[in-house]
C-alpha atoms as a PDB file:
ATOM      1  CA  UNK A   1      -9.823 -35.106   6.014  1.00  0.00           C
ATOM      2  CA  UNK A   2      -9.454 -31.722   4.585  1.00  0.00           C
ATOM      3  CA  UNK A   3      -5.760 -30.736   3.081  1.00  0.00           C
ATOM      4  CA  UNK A   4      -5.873 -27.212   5.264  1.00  0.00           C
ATOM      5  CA  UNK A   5      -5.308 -27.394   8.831  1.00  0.00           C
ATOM      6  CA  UNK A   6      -5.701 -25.020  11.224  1.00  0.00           C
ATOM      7  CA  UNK A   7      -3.508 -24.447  14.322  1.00  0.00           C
ATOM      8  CA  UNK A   8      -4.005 -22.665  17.737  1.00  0.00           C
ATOM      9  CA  UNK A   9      -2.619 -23.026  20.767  1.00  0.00           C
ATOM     10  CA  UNK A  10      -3.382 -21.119  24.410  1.00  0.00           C
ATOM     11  CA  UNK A  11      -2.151 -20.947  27.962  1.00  0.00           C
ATOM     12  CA  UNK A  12      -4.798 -19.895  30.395  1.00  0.00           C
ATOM     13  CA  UNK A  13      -7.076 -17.722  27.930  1.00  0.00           C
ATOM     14  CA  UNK A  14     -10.104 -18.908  29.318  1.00  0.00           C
ATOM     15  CA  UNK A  15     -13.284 -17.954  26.997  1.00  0.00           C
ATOM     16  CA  UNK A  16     -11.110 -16.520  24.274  1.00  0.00           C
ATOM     17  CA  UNK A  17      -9.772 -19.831  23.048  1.00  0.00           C
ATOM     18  CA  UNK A  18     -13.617 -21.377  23.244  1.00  0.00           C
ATOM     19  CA  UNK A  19     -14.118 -17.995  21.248  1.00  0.00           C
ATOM     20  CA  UNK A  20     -11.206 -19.039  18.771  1.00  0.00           C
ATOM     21  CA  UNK A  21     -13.176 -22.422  18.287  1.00  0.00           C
ATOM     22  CA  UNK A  22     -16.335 -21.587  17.821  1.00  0.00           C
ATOM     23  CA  UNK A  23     -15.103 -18.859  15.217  1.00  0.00           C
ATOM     24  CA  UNK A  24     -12.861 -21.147  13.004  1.00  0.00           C
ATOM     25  CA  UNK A  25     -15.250 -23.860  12.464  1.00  0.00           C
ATOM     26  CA  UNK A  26     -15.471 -24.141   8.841  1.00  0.00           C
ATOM     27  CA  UNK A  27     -14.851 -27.805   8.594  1.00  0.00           C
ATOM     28  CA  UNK A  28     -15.266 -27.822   5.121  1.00  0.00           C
ATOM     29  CA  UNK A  29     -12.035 -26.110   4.345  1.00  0.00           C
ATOM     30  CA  UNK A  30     -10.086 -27.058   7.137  1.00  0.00           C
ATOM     31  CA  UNK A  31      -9.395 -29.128   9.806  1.00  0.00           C
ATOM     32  CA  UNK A  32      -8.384 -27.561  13.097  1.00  0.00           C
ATOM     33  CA  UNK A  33      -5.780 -28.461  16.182  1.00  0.00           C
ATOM     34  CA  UNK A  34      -5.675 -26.916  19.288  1.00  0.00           C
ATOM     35  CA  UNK A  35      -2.483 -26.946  21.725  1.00  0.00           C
ATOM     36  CA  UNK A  36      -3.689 -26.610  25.473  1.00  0.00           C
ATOM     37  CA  UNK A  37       0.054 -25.138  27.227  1.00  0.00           C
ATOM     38  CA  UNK A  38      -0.954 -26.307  30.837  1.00  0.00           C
ATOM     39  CA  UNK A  39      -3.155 -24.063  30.779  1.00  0.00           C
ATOM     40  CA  UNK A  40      -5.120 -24.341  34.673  1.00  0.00           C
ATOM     41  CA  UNK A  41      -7.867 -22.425  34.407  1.00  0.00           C
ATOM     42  CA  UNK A  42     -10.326 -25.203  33.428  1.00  0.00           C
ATOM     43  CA  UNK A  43     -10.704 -23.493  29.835  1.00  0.00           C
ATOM     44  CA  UNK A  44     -10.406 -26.853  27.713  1.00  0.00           C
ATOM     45  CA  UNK A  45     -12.385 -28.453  29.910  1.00  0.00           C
ATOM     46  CA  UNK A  46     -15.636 -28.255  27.546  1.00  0.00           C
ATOM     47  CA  UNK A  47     -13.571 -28.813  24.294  1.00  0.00           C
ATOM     48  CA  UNK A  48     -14.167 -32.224  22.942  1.00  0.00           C
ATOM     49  CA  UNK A  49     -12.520 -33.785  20.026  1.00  0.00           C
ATOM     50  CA  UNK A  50     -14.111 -35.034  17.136  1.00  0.00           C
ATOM     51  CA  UNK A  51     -13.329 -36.012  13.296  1.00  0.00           C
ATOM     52  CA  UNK A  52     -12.257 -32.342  12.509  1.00  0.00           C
ATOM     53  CA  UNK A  53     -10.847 -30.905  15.633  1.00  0.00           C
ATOM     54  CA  UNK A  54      -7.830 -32.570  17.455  1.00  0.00           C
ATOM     55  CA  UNK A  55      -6.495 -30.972  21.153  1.00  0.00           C
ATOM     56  CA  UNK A  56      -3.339 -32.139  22.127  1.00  0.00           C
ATOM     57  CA  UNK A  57      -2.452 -31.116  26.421  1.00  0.00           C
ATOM     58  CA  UNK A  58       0.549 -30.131  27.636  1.00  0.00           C
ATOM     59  CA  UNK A  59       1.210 -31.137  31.272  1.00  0.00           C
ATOM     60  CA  UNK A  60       3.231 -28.044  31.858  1.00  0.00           C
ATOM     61  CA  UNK A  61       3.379 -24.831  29.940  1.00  0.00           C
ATOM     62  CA  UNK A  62       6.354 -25.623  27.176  1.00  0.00           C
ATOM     63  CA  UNK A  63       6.160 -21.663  25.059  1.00  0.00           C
ATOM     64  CA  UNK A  64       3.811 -20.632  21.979  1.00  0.00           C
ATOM     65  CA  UNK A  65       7.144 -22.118  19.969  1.00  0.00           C
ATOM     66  CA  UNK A  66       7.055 -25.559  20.935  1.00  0.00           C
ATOM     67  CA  UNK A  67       3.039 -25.929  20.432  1.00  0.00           C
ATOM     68  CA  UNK A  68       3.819 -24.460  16.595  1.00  0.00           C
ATOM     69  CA  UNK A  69       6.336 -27.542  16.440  1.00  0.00           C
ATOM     70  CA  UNK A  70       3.750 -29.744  17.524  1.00  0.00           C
ATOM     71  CA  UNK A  71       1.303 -28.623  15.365  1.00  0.00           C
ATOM     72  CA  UNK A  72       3.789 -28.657  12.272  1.00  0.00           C
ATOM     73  CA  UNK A  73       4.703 -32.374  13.337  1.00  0.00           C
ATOM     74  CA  UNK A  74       0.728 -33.536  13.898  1.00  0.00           C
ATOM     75  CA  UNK A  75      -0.053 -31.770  10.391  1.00  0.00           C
ATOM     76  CA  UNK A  76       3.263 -33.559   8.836  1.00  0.00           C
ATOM     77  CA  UNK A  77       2.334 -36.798  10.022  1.00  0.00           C
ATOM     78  CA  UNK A  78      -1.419 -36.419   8.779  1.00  0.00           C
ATOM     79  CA  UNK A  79      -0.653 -35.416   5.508  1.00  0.00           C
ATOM     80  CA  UNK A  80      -2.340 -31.988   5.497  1.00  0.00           C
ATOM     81  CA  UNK A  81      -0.746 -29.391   2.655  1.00  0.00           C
ATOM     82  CA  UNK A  82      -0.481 -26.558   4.768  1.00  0.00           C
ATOM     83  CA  UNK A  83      -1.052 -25.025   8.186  1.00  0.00           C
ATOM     84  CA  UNK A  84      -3.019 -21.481   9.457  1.00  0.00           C
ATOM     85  CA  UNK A  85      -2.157 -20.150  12.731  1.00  0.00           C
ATOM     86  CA  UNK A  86      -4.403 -18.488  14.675  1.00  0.00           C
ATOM     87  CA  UNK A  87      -3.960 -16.428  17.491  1.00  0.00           C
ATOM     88  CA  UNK A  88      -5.439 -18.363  20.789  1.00  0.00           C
ATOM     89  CA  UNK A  89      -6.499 -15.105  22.528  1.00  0.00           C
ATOM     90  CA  UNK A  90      -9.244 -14.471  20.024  1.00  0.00           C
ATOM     91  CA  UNK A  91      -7.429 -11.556  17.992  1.00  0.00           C
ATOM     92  CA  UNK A  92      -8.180 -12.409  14.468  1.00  0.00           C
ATOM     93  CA  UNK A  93     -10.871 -12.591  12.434  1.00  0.00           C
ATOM     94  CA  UNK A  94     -12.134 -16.332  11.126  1.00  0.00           C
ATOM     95  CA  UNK A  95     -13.386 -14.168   7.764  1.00  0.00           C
ATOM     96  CA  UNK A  96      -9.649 -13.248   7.228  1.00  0.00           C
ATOM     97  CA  UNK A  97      -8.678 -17.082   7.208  1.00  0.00           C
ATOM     98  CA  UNK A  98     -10.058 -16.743   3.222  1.00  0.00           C
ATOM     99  CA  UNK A  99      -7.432 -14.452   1.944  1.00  0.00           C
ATOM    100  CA  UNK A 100      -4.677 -16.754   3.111  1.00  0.00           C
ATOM    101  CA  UNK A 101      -5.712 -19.678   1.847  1.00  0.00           C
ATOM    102  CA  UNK A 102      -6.206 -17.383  -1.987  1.00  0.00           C
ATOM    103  CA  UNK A 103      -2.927 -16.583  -1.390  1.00  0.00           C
ATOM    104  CA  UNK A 104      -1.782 -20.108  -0.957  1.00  0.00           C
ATOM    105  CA  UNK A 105      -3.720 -21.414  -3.994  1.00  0.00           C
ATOM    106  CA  UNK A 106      -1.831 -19.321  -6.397  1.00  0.00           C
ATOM    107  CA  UNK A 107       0.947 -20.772  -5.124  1.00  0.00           C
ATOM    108  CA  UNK A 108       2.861 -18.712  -2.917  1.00  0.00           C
ATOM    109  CA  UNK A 109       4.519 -20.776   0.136  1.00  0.00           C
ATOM    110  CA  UNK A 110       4.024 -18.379   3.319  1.00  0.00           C
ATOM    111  CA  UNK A 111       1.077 -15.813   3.100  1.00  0.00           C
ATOM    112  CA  UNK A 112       1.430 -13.144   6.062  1.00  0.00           C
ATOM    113  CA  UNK A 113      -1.960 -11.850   7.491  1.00  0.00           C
ATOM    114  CA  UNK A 114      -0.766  -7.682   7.795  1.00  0.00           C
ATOM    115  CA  UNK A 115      -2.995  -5.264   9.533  1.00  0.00           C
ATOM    116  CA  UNK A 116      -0.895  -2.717   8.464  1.00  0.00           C
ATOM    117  CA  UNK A 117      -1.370  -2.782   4.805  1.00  0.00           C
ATOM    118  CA  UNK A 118      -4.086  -0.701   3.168  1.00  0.00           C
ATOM    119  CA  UNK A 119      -7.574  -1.814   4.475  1.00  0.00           C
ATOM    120  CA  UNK A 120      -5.646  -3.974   7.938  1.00  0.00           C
ATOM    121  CA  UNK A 121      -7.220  -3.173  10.642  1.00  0.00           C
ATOM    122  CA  UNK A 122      -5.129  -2.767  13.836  1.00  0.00           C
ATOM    123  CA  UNK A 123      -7.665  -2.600  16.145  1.00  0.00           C
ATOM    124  CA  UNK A 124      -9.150  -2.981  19.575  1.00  0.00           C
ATOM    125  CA  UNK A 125      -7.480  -2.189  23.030  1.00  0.00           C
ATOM    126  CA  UNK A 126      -4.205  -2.502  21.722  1.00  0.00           C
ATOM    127  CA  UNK A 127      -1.156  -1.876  24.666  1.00  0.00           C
ATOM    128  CA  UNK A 128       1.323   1.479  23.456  1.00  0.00           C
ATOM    129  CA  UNK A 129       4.301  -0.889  24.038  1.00  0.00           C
ATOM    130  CA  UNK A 130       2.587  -3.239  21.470  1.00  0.00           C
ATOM    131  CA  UNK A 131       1.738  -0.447  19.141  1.00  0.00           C
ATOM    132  CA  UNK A 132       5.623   1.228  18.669  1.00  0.00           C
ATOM    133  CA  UNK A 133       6.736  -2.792  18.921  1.00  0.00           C
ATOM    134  CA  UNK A 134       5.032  -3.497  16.151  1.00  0.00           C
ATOM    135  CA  UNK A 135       6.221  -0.947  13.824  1.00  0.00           C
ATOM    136  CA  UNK A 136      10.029  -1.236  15.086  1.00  0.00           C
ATOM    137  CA  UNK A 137       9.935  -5.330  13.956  1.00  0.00           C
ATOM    138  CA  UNK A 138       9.151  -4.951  10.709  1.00  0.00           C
ATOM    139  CA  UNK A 139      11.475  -2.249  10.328  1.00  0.00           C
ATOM    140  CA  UNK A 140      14.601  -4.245  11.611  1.00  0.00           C
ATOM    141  CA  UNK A 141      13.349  -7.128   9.742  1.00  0.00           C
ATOM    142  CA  UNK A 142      13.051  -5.640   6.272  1.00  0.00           C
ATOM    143  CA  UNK A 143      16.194  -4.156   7.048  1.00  0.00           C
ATOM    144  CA  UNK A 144      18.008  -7.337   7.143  1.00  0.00           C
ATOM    145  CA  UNK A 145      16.187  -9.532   4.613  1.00  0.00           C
ATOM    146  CA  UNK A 146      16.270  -6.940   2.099  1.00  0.00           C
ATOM    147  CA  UNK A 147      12.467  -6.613   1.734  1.00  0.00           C
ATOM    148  CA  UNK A 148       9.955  -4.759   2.658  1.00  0.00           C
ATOM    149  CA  UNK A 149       7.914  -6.567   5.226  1.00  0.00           C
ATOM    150  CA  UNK A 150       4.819  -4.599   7.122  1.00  0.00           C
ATOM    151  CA  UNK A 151       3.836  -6.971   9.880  1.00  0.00           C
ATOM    152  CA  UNK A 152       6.100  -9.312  11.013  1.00  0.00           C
ATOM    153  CA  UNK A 153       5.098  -9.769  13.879  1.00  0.00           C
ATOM    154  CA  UNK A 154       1.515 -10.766  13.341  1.00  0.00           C
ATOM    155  CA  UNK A 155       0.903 -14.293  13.822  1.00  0.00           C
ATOM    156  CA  UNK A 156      -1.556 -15.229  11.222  1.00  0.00           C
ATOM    157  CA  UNK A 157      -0.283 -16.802   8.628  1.00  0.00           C
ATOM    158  CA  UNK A 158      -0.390 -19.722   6.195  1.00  0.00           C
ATOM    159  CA  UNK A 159       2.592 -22.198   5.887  1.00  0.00           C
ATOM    160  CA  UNK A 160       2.915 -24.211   2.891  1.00  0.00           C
ATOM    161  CA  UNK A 161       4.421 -28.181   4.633  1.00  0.00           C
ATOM    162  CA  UNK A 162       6.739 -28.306   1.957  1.00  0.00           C
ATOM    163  CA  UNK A 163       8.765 -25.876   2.835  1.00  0.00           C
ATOM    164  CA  UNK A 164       9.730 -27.865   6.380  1.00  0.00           C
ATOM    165  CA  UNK A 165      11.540 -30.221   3.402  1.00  0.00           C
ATOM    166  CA  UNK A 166      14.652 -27.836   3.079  1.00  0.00           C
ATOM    167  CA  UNK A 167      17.471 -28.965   5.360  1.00  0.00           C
ATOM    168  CA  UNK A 168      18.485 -25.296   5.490  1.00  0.00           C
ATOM    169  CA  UNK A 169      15.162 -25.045   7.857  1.00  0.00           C
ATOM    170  CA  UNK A 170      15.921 -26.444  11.439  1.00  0.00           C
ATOM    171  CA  UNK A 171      12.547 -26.102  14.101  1.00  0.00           C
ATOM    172  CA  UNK A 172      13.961 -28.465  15.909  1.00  0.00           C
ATOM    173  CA  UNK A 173      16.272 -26.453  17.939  1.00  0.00           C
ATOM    174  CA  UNK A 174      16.082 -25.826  21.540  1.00  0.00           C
ATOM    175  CA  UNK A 175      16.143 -22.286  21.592  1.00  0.00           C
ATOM    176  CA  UNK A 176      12.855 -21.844  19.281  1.00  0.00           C
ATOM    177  CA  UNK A 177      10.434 -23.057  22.038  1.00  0.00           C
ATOM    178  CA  UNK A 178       9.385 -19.699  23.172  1.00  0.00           C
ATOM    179  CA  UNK A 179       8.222 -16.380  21.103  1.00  0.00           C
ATOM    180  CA  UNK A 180      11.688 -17.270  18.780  1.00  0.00           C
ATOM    181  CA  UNK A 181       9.827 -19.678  16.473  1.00  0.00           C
ATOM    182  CA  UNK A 182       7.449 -17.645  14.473  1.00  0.00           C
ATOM    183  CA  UNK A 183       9.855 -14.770  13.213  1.00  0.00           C
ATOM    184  CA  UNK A 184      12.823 -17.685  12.992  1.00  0.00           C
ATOM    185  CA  UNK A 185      10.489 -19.621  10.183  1.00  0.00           C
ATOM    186  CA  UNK A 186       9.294 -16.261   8.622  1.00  0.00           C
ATOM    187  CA  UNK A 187      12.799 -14.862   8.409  1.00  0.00           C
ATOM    188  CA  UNK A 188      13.938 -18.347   6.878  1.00  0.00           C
ATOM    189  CA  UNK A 189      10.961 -18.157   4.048  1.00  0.00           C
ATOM    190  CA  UNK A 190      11.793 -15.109   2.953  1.00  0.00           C
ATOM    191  CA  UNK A 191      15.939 -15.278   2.940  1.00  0.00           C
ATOM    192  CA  UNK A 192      15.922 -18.035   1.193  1.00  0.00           C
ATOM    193  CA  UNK A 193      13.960 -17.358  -1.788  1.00  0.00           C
ATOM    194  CA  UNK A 194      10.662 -18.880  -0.840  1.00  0.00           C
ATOM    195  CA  UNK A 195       7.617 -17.318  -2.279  1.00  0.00           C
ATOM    196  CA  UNK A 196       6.018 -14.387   0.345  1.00  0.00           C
ATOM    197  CA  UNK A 197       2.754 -12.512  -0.110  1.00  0.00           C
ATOM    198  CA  UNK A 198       1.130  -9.976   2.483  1.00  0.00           C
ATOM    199  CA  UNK A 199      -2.603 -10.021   2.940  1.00  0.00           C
ATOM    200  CA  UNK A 200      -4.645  -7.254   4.674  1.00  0.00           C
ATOM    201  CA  UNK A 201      -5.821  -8.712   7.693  1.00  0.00           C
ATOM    202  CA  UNK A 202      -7.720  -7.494  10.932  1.00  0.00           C
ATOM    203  CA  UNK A 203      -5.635  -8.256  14.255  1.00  0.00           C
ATOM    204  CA  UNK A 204      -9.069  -6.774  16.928  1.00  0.00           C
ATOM    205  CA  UNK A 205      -7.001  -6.573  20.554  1.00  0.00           C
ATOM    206  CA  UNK A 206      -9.724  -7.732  23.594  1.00  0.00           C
ATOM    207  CA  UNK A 207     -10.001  -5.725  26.189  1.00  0.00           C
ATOM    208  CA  UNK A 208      -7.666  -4.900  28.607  1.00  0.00           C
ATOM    209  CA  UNK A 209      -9.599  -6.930  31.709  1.00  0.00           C
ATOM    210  CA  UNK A 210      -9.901 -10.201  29.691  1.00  0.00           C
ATOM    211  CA  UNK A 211      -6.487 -10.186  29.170  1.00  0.00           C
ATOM    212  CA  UNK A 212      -4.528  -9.224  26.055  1.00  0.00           C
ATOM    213  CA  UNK A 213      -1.011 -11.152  25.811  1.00  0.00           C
ATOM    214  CA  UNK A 214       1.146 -13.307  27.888  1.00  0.00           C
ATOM    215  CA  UNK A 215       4.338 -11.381  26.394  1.00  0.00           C
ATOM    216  CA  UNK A 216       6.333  -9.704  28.903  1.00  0.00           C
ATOM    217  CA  UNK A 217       7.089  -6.224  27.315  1.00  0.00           C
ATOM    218  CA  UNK A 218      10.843  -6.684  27.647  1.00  0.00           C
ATOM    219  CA  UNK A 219      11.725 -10.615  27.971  1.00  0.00           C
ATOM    220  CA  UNK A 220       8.977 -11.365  25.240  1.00  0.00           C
ATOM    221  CA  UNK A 221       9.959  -8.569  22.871  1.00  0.00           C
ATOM    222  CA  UNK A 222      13.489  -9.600  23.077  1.00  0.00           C
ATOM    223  CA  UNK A 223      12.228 -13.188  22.197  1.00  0.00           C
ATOM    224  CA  UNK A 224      11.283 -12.159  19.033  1.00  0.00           C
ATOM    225  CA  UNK A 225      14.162  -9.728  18.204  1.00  0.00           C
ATOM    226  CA  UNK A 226      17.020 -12.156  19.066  1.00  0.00           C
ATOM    227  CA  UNK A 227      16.299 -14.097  16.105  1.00  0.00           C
ATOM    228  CA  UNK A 228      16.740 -11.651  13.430  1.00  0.00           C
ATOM    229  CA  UNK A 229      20.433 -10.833  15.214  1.00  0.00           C
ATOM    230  CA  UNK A 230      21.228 -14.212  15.524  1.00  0.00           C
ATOM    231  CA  UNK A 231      19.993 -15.186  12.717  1.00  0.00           C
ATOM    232  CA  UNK A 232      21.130 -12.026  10.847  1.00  0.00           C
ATOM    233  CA  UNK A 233      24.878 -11.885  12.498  1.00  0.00           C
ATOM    234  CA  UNK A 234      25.357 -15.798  11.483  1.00  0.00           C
ATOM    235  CA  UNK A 235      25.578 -16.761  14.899  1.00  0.00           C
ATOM    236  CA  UNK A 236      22.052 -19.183  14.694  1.00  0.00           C
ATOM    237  CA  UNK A 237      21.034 -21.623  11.546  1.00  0.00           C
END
């Protein structure tokens, strides 16, 4: 068993997800579990487990949160050091995956993938809505934690386990099972003192009739705003 693991999950995705898998296959780095939401479209139906890749099924679709919580809990239980998520709709790059785990080996605890930094690349068929969304986040989120943050809302990142130790850290809560989680544990690293490093990253949108995102450009935006108010305002822990 390696000590990296890497974690995906998907709803529906089809041949991006089999895309996501056959990309992130260096098994002697990591090992790697995939979350299958309920999806129907038949798209795990040719993934097999073996020693170095795990799939877990959800009966019904349960949110991108929840499948991070299993993923966290499967990595806990199996002793791995520290978790990379991935983006199930084939957005980033498996060469990327390398600067994260530099980033955790000189010890930092979260290591953010950025396409906006200096050589990111923010790329593909990317949706306007997504475009301005994506520069508004890390705006509001710098804003209230104090730091300058370029990408918050980029999903690949490294998570050092330990860090699920502090009792100030709660991903057990209801209201994280949708697009809350991510930005909840991000905003939690980096207010409480945790060491935070950026890494220029690629985030390479598909094209617009393969399907991009499963975020509703109001409901899912707001899902990943309400956490820095909540959060922010003292009204969530």
């Amino acid at each position: 068993m390696n000590k990296y693991l890497v974690g995906t999950c998907a709803f529906n995705e089809g041949e991006k997800i089999l895309r996501v898998l056959e990309g992130f296959c260096d098994y002697s780095l990591y090992d790697v579990i995939a979350v299958n939401d309920g999806s129907h479209d038949g798209s795990f139906h040719s993934v097999k487990s073996h020693q170095h890749l795990t799939t877990i099924h959800n009966e019904t679709n349960r949110g991108a949160g929840y499948c991070v919580r299993q993923i966290i809990k499967y990595a806990k239980e199996n002793g791995y050091t520290a978790v990379f998520f991935v983006s199930g709709n084939n957005k980033d790059v498996p060469g990327d995956l390398q600067k994260l785990k530099e980033g955790l080996e000189e010890g930092f605890d979260v290591v953010q993938g950025s396409r906006y930094l200096p050589s990111g690349v923010a790329g593909g068929d990317m949706p306007l809505y997504r475009r301005i969304a994506t520069r508004i986040h890390p705006f509001l989120f710098s804003l209230l934690c104090r730091r300058r943050i370029t990408d918050s809302t980029n999903g690949f990142r490294a998570l050092r386990l330990s860090l699920l130790e502090d009792k100030r850290i709660n991903i057990d809560q209801p209201w994280l099972d949708r697009y809350e989680m991510e930005p909840y544990l991000f905003y939690k690293a980096v207010t409480l003192g945790y060491r935070i490093k950026e890494v220029p990253v690629s985030k390479i949108y598909p094209p617009r009739c393969e399907g991009q995102t499963k975020m509703a450009p109001v409901s899912g935006w707001w899902s990943i705003l309400r956490p820095l108010f909540l959060l922010g305002l003292g009204f969530r822990k």
